[in-house]
N, C-alpha and C. Protein backbone atom coordinates (compact mmCIF):
# COMPACT_ATOMS: atom_id res chain seq x y z
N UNK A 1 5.67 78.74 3.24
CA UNK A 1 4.53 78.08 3.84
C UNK A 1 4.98 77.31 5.08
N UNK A 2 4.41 77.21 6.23
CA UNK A 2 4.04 76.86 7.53
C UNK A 2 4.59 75.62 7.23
N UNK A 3 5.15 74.30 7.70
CA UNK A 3 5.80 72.79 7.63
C UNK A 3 4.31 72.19 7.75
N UNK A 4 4.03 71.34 7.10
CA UNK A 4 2.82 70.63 7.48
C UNK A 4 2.66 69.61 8.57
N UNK A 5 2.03 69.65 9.44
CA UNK A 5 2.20 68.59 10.81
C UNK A 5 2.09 67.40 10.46
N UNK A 6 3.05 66.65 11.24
CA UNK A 6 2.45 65.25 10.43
C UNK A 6 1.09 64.67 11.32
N UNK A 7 0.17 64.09 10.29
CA UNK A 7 -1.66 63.77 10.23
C UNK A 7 -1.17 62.70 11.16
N UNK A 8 -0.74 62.03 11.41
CA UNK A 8 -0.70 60.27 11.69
C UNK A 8 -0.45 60.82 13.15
N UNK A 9 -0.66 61.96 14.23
CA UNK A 9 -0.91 62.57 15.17
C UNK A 9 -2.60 62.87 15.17
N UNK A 10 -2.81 63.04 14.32
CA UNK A 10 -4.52 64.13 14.33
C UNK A 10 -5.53 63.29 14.61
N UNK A 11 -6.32 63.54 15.29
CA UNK A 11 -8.09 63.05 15.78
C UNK A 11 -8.67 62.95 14.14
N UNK A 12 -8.97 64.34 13.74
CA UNK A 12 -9.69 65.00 12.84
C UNK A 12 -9.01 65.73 12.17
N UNK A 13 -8.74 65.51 10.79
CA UNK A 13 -8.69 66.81 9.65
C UNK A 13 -9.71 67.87 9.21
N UNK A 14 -10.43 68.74 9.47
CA UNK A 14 -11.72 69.47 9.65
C UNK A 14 -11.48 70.71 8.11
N UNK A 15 -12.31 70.73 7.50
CA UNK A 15 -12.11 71.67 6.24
C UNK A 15 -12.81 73.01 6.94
N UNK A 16 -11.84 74.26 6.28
CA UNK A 16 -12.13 75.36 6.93
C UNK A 16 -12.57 76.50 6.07
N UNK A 17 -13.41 77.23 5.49
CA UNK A 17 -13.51 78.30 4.69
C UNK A 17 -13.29 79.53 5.17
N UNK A 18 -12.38 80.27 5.31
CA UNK A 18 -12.39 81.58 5.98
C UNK A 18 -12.88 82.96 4.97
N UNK A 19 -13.42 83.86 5.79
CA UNK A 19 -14.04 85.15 4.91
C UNK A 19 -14.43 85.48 3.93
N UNK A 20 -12.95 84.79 2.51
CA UNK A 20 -12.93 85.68 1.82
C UNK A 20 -13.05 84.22 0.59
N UNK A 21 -13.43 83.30 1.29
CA UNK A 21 -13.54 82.13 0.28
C UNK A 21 -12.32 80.98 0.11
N UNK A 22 -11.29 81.25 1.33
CA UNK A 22 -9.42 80.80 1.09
C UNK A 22 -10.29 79.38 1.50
N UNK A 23 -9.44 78.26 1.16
CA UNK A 23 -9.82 77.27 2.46
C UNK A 23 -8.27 76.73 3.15
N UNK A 24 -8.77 76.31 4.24
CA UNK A 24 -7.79 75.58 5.13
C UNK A 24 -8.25 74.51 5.58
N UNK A 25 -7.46 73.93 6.64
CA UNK A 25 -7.90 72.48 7.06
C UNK A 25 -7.59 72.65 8.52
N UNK A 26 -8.28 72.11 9.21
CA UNK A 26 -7.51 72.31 10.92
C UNK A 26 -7.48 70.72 11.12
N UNK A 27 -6.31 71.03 12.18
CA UNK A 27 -5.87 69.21 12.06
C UNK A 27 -6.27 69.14 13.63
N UNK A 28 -6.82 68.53 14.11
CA UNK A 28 -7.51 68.43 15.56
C UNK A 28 -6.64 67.12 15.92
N UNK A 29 -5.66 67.56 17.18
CA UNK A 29 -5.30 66.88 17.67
C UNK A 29 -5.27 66.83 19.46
N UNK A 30 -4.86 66.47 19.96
CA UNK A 30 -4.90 65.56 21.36
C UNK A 30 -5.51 66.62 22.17
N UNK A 31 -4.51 67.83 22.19
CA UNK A 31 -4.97 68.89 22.95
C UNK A 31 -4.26 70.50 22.45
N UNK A 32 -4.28 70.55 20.84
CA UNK A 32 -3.91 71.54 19.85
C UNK A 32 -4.65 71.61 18.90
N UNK A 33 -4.99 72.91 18.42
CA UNK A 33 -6.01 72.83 16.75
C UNK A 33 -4.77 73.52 15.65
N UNK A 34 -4.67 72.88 14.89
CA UNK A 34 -3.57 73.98 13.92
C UNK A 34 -4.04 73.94 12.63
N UNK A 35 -4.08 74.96 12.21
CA UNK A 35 -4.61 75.67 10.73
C UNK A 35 -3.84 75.67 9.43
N UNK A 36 -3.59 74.88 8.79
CA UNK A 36 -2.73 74.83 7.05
C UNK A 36 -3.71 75.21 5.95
N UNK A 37 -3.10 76.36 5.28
CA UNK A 37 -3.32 76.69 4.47
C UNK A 37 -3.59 75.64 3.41
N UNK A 38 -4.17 75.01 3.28
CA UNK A 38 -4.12 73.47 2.57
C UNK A 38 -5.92 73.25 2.53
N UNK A 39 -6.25 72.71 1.34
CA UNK A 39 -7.53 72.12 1.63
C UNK A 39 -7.22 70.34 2.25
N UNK A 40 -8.27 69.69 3.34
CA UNK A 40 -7.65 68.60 3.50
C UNK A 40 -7.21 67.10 2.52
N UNK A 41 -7.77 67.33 0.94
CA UNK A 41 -7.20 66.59 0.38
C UNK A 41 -5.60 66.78 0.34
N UNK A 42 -5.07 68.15 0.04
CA UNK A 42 -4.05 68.21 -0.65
C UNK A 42 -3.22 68.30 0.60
N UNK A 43 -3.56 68.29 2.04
CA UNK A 43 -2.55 67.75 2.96
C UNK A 43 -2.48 66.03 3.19
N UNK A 44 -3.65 65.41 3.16
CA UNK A 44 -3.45 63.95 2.77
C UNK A 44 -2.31 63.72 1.79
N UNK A 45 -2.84 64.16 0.57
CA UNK A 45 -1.89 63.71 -0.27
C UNK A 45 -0.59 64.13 0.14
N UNK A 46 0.00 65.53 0.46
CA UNK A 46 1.03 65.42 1.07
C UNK A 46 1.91 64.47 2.22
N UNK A 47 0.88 63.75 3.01
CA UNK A 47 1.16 62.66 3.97
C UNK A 47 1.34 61.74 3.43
N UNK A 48 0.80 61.48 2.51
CA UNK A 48 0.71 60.18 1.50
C UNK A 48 1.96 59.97 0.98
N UNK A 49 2.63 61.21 0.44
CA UNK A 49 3.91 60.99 -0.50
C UNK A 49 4.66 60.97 0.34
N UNK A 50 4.98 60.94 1.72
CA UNK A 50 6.12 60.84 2.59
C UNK A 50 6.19 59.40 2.84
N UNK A 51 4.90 58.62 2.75
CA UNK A 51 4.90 56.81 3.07
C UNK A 51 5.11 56.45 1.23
N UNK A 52 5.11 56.90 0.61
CA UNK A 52 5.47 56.26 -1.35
C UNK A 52 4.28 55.92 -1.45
N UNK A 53 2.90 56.46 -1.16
CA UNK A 53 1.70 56.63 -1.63
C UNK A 53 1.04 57.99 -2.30
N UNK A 54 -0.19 57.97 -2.40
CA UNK A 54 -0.95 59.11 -3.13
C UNK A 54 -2.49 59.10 -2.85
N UNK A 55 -2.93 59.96 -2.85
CA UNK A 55 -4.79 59.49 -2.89
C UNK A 55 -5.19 58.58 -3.23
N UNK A 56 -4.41 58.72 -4.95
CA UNK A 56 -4.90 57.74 -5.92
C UNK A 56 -4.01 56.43 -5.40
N UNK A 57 -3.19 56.36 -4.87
CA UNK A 57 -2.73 54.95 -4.89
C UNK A 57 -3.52 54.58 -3.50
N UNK A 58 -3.86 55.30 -2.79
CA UNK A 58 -4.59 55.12 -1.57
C UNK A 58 -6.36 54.75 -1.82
N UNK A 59 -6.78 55.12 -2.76
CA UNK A 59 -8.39 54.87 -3.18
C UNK A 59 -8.18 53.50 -4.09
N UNK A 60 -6.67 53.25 -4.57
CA UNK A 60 -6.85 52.08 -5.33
C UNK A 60 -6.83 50.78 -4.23
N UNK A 61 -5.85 51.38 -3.42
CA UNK A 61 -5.63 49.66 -2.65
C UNK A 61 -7.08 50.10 -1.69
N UNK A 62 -7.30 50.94 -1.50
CA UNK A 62 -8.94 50.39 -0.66
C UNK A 62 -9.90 49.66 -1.41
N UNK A 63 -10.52 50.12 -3.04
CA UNK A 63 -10.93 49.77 -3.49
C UNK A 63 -10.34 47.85 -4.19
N UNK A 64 -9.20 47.71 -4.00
CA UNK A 64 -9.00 46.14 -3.87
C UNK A 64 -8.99 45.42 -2.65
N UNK A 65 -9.14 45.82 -1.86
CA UNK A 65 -9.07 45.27 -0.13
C UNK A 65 -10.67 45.57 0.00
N UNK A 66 -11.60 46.03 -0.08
CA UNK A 66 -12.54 46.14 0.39
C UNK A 66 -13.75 46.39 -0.67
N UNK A 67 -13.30 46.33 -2.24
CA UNK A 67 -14.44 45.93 -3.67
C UNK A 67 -14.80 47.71 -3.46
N UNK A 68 -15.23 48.02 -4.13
CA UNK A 68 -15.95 49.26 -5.01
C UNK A 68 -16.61 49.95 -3.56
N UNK A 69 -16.03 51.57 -3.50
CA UNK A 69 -16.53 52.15 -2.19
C UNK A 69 -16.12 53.41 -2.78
N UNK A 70 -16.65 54.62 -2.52
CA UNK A 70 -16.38 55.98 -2.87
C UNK A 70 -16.27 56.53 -2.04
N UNK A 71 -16.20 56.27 -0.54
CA UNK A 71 -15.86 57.22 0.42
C UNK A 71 -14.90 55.53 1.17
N UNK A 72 -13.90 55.73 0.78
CA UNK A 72 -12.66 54.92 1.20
C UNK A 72 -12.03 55.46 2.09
N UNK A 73 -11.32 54.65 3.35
CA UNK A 73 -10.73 54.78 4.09
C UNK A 73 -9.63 54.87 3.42
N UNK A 74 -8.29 55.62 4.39
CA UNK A 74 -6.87 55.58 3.57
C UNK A 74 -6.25 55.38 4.64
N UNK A 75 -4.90 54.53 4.69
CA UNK A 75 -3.94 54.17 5.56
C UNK A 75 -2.93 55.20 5.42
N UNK A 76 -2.95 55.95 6.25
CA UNK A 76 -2.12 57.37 6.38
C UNK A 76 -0.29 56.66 6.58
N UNK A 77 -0.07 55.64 8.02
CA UNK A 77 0.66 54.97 8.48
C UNK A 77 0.63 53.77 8.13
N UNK A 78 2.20 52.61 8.47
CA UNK A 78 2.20 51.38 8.47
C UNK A 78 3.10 50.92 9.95
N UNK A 79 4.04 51.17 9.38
CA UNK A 79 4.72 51.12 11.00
C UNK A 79 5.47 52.33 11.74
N UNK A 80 5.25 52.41 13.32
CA UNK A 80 5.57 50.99 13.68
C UNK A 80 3.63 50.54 14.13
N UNK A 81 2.50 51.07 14.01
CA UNK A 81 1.17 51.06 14.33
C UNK A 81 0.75 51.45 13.16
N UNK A 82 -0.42 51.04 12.62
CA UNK A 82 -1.40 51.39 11.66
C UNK A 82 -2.47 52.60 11.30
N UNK A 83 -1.93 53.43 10.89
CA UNK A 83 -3.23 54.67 11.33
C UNK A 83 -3.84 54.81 10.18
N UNK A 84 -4.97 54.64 10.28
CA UNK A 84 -5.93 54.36 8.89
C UNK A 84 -7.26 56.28 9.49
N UNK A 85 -6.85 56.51 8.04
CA UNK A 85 -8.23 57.95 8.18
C UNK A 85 -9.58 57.48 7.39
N UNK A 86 -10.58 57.85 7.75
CA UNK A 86 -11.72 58.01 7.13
C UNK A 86 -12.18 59.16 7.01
N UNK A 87 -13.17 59.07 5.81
CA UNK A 87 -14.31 60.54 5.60
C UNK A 87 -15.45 60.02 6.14
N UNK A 88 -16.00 61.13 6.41
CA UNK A 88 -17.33 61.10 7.28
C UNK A 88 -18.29 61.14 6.18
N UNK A 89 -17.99 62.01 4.84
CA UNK A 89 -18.49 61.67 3.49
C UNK A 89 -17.92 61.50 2.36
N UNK A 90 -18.69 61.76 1.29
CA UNK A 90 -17.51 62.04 -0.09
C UNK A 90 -16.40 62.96 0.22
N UNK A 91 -15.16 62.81 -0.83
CA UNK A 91 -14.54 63.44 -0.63
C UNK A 91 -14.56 64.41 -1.61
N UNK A 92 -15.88 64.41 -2.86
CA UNK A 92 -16.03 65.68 -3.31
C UNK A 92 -16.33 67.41 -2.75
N UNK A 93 -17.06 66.28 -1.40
CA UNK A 93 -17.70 67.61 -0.68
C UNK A 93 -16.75 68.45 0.14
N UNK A 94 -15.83 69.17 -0.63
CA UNK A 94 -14.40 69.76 -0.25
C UNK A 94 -14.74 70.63 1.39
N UNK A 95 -15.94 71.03 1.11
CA UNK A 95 -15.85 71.93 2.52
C UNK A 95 -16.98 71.35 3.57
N UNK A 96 -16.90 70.17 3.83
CA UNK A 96 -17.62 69.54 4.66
C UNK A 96 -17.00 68.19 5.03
N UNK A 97 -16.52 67.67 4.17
CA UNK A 97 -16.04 66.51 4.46
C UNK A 97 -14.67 66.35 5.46
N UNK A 98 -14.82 65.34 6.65
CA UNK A 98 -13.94 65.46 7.90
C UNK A 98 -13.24 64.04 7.40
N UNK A 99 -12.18 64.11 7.81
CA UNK A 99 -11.63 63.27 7.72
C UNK A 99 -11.24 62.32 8.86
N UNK A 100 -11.39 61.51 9.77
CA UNK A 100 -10.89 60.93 11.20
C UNK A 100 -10.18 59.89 11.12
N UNK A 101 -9.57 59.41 12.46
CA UNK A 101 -8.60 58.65 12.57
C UNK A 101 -9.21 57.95 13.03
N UNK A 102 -9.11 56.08 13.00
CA UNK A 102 -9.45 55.48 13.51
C UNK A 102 -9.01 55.02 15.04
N UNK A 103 -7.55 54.99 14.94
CA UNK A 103 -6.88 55.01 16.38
C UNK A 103 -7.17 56.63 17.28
N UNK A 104 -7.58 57.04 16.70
CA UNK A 104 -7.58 58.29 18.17
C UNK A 104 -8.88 58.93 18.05
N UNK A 105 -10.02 57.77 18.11
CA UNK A 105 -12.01 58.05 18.19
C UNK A 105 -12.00 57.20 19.35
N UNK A 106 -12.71 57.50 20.52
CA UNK A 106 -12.70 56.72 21.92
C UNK A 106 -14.10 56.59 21.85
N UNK A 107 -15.29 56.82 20.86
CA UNK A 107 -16.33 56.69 21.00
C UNK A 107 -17.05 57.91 19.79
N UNK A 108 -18.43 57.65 19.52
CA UNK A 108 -18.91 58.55 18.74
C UNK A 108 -21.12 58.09 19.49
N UNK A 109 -21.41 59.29 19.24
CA UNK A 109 -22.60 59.23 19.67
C UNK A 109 -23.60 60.47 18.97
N UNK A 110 -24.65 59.57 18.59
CA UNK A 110 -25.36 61.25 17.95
C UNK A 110 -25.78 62.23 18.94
N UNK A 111 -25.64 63.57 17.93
CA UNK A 111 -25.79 65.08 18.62
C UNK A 111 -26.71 65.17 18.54
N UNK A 112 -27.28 64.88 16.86
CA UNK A 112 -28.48 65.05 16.19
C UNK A 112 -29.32 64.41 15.36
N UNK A 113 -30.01 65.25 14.71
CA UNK A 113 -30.98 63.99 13.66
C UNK A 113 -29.87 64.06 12.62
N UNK A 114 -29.09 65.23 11.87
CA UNK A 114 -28.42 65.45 11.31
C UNK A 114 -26.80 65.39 11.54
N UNK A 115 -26.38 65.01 12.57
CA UNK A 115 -25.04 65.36 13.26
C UNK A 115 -24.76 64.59 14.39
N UNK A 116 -23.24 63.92 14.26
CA UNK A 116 -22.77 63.28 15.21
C UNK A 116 -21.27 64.17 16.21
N UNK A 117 -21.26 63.56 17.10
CA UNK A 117 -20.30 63.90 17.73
C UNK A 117 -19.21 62.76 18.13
N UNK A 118 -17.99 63.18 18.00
CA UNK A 118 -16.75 62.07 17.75
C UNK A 118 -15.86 62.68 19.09
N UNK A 119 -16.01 61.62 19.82
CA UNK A 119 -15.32 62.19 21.31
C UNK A 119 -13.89 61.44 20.83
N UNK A 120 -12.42 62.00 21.22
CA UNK A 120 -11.27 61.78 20.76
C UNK A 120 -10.61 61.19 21.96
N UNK A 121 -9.32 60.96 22.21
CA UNK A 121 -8.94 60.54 23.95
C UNK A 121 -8.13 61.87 24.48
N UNK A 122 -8.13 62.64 23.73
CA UNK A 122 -7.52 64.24 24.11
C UNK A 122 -8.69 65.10 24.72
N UNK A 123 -8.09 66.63 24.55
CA UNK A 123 -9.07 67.20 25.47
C UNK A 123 -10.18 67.61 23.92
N UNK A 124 -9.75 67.42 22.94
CA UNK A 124 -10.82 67.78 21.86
C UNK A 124 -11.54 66.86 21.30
N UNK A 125 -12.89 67.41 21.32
CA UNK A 125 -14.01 66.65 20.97
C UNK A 125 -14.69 67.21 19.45
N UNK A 126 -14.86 66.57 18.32
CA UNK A 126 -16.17 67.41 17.56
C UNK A 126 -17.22 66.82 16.77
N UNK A 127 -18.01 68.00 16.51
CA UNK A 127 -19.53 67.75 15.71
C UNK A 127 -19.03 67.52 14.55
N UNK A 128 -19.58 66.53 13.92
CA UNK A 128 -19.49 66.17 12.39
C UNK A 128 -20.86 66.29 12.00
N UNK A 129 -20.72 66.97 10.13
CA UNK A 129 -22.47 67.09 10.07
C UNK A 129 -22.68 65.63 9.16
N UNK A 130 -23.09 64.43 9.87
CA UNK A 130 -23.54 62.96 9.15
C UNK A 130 -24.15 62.70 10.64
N UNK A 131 -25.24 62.53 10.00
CA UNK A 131 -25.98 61.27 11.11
C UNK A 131 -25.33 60.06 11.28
N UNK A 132 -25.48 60.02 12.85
CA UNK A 132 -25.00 58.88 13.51
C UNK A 132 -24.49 57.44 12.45
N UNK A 133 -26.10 56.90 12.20
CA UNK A 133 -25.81 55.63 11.56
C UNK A 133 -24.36 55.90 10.60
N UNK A 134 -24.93 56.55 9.40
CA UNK A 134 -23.82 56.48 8.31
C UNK A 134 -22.26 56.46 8.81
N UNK A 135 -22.47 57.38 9.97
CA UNK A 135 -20.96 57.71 10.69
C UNK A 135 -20.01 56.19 11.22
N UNK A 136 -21.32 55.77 11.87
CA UNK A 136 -20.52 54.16 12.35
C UNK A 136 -20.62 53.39 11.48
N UNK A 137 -21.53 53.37 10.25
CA UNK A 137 -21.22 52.23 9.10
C UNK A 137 -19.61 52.32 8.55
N UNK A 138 -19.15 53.83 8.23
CA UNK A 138 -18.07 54.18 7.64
C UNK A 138 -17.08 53.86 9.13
N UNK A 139 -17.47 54.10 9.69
CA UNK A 139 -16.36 53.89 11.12
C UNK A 139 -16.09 52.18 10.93
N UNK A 140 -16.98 51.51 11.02
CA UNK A 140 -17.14 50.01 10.95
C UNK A 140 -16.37 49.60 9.70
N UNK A 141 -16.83 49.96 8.62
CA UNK A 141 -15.66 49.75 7.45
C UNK A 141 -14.23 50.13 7.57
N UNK A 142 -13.91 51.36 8.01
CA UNK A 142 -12.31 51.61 8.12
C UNK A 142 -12.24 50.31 8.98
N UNK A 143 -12.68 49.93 10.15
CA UNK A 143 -12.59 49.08 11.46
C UNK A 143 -11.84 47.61 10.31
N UNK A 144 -13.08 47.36 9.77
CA UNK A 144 -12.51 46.17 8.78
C UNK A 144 -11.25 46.33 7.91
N UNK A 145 -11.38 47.51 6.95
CA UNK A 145 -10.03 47.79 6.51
C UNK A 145 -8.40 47.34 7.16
N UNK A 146 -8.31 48.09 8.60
CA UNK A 146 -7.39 47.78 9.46
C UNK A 146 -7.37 46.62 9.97
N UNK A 147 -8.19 45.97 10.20
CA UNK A 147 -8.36 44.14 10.55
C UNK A 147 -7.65 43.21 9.14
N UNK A 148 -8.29 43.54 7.90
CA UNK A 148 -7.36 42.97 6.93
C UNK A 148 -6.37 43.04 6.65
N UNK A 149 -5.56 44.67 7.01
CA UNK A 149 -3.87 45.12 6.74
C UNK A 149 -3.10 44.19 7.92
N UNK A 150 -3.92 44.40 9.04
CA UNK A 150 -3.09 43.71 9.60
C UNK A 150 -3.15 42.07 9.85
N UNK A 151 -3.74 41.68 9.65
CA UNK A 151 -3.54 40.31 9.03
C UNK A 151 -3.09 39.37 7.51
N UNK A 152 -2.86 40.51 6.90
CA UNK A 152 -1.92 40.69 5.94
C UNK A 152 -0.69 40.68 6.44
N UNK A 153 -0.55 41.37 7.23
CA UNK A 153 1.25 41.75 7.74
C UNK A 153 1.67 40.22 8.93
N UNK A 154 0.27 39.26 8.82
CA UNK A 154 0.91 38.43 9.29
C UNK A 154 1.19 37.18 8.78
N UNK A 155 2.47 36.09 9.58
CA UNK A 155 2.02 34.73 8.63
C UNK A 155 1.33 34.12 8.63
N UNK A 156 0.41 33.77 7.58
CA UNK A 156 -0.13 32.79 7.52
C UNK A 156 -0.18 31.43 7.68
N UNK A 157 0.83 31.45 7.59
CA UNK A 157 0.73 29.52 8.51
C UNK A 157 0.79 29.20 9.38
N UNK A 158 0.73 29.93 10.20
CA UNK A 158 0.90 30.22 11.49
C UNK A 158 -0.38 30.13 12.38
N UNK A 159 -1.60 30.93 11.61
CA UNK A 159 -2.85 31.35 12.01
C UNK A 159 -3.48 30.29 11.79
N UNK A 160 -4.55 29.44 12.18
CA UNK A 160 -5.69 28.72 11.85
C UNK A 160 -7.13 30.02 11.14
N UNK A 161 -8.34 29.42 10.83
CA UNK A 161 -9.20 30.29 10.70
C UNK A 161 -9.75 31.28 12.08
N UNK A 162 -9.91 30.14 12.59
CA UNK A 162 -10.70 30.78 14.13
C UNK A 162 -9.72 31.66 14.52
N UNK A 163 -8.36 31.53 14.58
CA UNK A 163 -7.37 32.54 15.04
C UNK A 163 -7.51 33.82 14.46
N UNK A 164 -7.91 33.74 12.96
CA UNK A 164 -7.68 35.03 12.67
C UNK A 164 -8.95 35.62 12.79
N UNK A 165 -10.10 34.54 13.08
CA UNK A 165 -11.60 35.84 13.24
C UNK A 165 -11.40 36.46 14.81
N UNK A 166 -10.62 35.68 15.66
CA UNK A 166 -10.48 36.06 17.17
C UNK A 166 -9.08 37.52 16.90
N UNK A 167 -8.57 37.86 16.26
CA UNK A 167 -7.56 38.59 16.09
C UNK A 167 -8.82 39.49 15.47
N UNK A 168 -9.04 39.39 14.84
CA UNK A 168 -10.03 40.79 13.99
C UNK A 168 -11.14 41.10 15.06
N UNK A 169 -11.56 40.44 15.43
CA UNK A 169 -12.36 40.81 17.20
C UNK A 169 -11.38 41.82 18.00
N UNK A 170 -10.15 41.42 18.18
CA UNK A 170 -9.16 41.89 19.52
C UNK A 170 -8.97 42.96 19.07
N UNK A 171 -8.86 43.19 17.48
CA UNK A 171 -8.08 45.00 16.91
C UNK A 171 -9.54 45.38 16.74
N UNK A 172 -10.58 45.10 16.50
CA UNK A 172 -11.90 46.06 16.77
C UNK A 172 -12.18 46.29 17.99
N UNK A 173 -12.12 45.90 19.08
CA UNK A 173 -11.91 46.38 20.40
C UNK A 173 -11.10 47.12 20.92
N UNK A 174 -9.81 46.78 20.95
CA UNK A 174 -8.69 47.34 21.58
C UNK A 174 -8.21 48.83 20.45
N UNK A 175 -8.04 48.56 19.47
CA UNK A 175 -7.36 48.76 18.44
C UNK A 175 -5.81 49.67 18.31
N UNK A 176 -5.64 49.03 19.70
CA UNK A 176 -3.91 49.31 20.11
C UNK A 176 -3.24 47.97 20.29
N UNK A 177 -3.40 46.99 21.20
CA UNK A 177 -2.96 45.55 20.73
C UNK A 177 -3.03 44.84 19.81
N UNK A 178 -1.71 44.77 19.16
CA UNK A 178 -1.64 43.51 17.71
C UNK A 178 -0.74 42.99 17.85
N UNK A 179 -0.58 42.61 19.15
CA UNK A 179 0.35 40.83 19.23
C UNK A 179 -0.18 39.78 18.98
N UNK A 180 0.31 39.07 18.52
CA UNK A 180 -0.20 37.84 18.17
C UNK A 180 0.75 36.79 18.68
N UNK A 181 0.30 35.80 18.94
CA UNK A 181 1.07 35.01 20.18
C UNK A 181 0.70 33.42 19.75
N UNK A 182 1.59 32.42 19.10
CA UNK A 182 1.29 31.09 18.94
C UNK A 182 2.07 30.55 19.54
N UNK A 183 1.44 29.38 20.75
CA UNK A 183 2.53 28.69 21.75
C UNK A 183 3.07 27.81 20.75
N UNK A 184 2.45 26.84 19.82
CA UNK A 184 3.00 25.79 19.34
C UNK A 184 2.88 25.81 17.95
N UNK A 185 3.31 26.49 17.29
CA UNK A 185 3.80 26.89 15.94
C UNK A 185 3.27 25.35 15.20
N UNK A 186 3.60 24.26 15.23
CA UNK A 186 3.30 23.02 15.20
C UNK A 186 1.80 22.33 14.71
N UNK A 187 1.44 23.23 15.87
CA UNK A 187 0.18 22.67 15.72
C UNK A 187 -1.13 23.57 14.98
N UNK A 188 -0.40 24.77 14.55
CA UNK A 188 -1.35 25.66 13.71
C UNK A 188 -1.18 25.14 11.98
């Protein structure tokens, strides 16, 4: 079998059914589509076990970081950047459900009444079948997800409150800058 690419590159994990009923996954990245014989759970999970995670250990810590959710974001990466994936739906729905990255979506806008489109910062763009709203509620939740990991990964005594709601502002905007910068250690 083909080496599996590593995901913590990919826009989109896209589920694929070919002809005869096989499935695959195409991993949509910057400006390449590549095809694994893999449905896209069982290449997650393969990504998963290279960081000492799993689905299941990945649906558990979402579900304690963010209370009871069935279409959970998963933190693919930790360092040296955070790359957190989402589903666009359940992840029962094996041949529909997309999986995206939060660091490499430069925008999303509906196509349709039924269907959004997820513009990437590469030359590939695609249709997801979820209406808009649902798409940015789940976009907005991973958004939070990654705002809590990484303020987790910082110290706390360091931060005041207001510091850390102005830091969870800066990584929902940017969501490539996570310096954090205290002139007077002292006085936090």
């Amino acid at each position: 079998m083909k080496e599996i690419p590593n995901i913590s590159e990919a826009m989109a994990i896209m589920p694929f059914t070919a002809e005869y009923g096989e499935q695959y996954s195409i991993i949509v990245q910057d400006d390449e589509l590549i095809k694994v014989p893999l449905t896209n759970l069982k290449v997650l999970d393969h990504q998963l076990r290279y960081i000492g995670s799993s689905m299941k250990g990945a649906k558990e810590a979402a579900k304690l970081v963010l209370g009871s959710t069935s279409m959970f974001p998963i933190v693919a990466k930790l360092h040296p950047k955070i790359e957190i994936l989402f589903p666009t739906e359940s992840i029962r729905h094996t041949t529909t459900c997309v999986f995206l990255s939060l660091n490499r979506i430069r925008d999303i806008k509906p196509y349709s009444k039924t269907s959004s489109i997820v513009y990437g910062y590469g030359a590939n763009d695609i249709v997801v079948p979820v209406p808009y709203t649902k798409l940015k509620k789940r976009y907005f939740e991973a958004q939070k997800y990654f705002s809590i990991i990484f303020l987790n990964q910082q110290p706390n005594t360091y931060l005041k409150a207001a510091q850390r709601k102005l830091i969870i502002l800066k990584c929902a905007e940017n969501r490539a800058s996570y310096e954090v910068k205290c002139n007077n250690p002292k006085d936090h």
